[in-house]
C-alpha atoms as a PDB file:
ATOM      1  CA  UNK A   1     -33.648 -29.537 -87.004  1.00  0.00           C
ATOM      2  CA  UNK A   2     -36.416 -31.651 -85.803  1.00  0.00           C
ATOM      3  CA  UNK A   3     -33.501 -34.736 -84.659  1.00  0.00           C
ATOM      4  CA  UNK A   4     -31.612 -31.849 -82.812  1.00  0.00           C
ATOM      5  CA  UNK A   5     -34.564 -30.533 -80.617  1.00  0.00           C
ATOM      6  CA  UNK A   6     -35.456 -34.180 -79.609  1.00  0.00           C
ATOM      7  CA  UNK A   7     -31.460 -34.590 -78.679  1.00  0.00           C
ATOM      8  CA  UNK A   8     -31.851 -31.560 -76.519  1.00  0.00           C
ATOM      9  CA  UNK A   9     -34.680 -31.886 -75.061  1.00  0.00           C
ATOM     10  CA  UNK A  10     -33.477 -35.951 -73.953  1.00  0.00           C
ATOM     11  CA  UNK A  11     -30.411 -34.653 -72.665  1.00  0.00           C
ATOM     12  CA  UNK A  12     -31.936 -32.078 -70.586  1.00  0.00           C
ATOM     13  CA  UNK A  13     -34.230 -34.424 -69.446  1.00  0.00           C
ATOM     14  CA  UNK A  14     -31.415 -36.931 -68.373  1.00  0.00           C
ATOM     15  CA  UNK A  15     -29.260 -34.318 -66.301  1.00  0.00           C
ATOM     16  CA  UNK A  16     -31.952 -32.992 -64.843  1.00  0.00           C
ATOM     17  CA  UNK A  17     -32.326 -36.680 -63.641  1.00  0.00           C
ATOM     18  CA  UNK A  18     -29.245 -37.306 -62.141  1.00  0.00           C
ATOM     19  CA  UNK A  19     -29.820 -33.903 -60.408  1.00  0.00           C
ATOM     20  CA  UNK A  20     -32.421 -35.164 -58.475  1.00  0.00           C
ATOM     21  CA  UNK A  21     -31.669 -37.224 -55.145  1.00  0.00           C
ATOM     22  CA  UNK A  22     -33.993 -40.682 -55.237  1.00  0.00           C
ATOM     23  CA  UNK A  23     -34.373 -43.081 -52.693  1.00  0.00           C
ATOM     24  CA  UNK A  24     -31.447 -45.121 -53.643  1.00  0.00           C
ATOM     25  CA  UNK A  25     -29.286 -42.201 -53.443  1.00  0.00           C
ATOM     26  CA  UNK A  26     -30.081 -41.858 -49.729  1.00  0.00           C
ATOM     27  CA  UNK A  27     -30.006 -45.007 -48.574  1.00  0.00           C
ATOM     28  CA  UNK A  28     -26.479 -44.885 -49.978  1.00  0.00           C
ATOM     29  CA  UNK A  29     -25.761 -42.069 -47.757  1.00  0.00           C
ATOM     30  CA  UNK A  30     -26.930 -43.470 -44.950  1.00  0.00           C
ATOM     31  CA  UNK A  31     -25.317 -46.512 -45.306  1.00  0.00           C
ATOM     32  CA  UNK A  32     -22.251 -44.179 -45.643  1.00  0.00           C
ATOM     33  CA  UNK A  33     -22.763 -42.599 -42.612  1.00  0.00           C
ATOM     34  CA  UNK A  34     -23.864 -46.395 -40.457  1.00  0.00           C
ATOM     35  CA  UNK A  35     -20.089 -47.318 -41.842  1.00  0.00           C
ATOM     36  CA  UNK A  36     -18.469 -44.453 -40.880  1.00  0.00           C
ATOM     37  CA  UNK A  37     -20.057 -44.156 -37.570  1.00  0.00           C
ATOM     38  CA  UNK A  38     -19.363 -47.742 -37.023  1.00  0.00           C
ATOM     39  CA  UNK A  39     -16.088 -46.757 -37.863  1.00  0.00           C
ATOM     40  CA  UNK A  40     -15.680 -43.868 -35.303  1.00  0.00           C
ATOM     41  CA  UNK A  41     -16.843 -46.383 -32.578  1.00  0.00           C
ATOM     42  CA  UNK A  42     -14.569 -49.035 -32.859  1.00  0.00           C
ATOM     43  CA  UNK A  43     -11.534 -46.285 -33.123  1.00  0.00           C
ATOM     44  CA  UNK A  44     -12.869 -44.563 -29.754  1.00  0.00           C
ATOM     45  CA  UNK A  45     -13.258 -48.242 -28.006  1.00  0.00           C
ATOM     46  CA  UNK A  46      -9.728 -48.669 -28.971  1.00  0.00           C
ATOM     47  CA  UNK A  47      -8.342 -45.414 -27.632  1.00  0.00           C
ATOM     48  CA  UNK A  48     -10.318 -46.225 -24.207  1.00  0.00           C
ATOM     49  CA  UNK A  49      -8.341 -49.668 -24.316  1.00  0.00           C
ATOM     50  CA  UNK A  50      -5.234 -48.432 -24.982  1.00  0.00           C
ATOM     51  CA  UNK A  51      -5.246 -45.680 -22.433  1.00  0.00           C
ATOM     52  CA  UNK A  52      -6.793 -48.232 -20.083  1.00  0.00           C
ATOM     53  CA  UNK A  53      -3.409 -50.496 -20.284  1.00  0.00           C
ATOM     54  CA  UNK A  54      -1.328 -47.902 -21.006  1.00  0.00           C
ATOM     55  CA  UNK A  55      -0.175 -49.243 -24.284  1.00  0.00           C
ATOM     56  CA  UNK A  56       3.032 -47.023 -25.472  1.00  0.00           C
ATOM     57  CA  UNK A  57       1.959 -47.793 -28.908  1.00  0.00           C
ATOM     58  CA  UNK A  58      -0.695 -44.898 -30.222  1.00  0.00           C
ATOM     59  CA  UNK A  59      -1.701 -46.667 -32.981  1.00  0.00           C
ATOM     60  CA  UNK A  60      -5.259 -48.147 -33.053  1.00  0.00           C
END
């Protein structure tokens, strides 16, 4: 009985651990969000270009 309140009590201790959001979860995000903003600029630049020339093709 003793063995199975000590399992419980880790466990609960663990998930209530990767509940909680720590520094190296948000850096993650925001390293997320540099990339995808990084993203977002380099697909706008190459809308301006292509509308700039013209370009038939709509891909970027």
């Amino acid at each position: 009985m003793k063995l199975q309140s000590i399992a419980v009590v880790l466990f609960s201790t663990l998930m209530l651990a990767a509940c909680n959001e720590g520094p190296a979860e948000r850096m993650g995000e925001n390293i997320d969000d540099a990339v995808n903003d990084a993203g977002n600029a380099i697909e706008d630049a190459c809308e301006d270009v292509r509308e700039a020339v013209n370009a038939e093709d709509s891909d970027c």
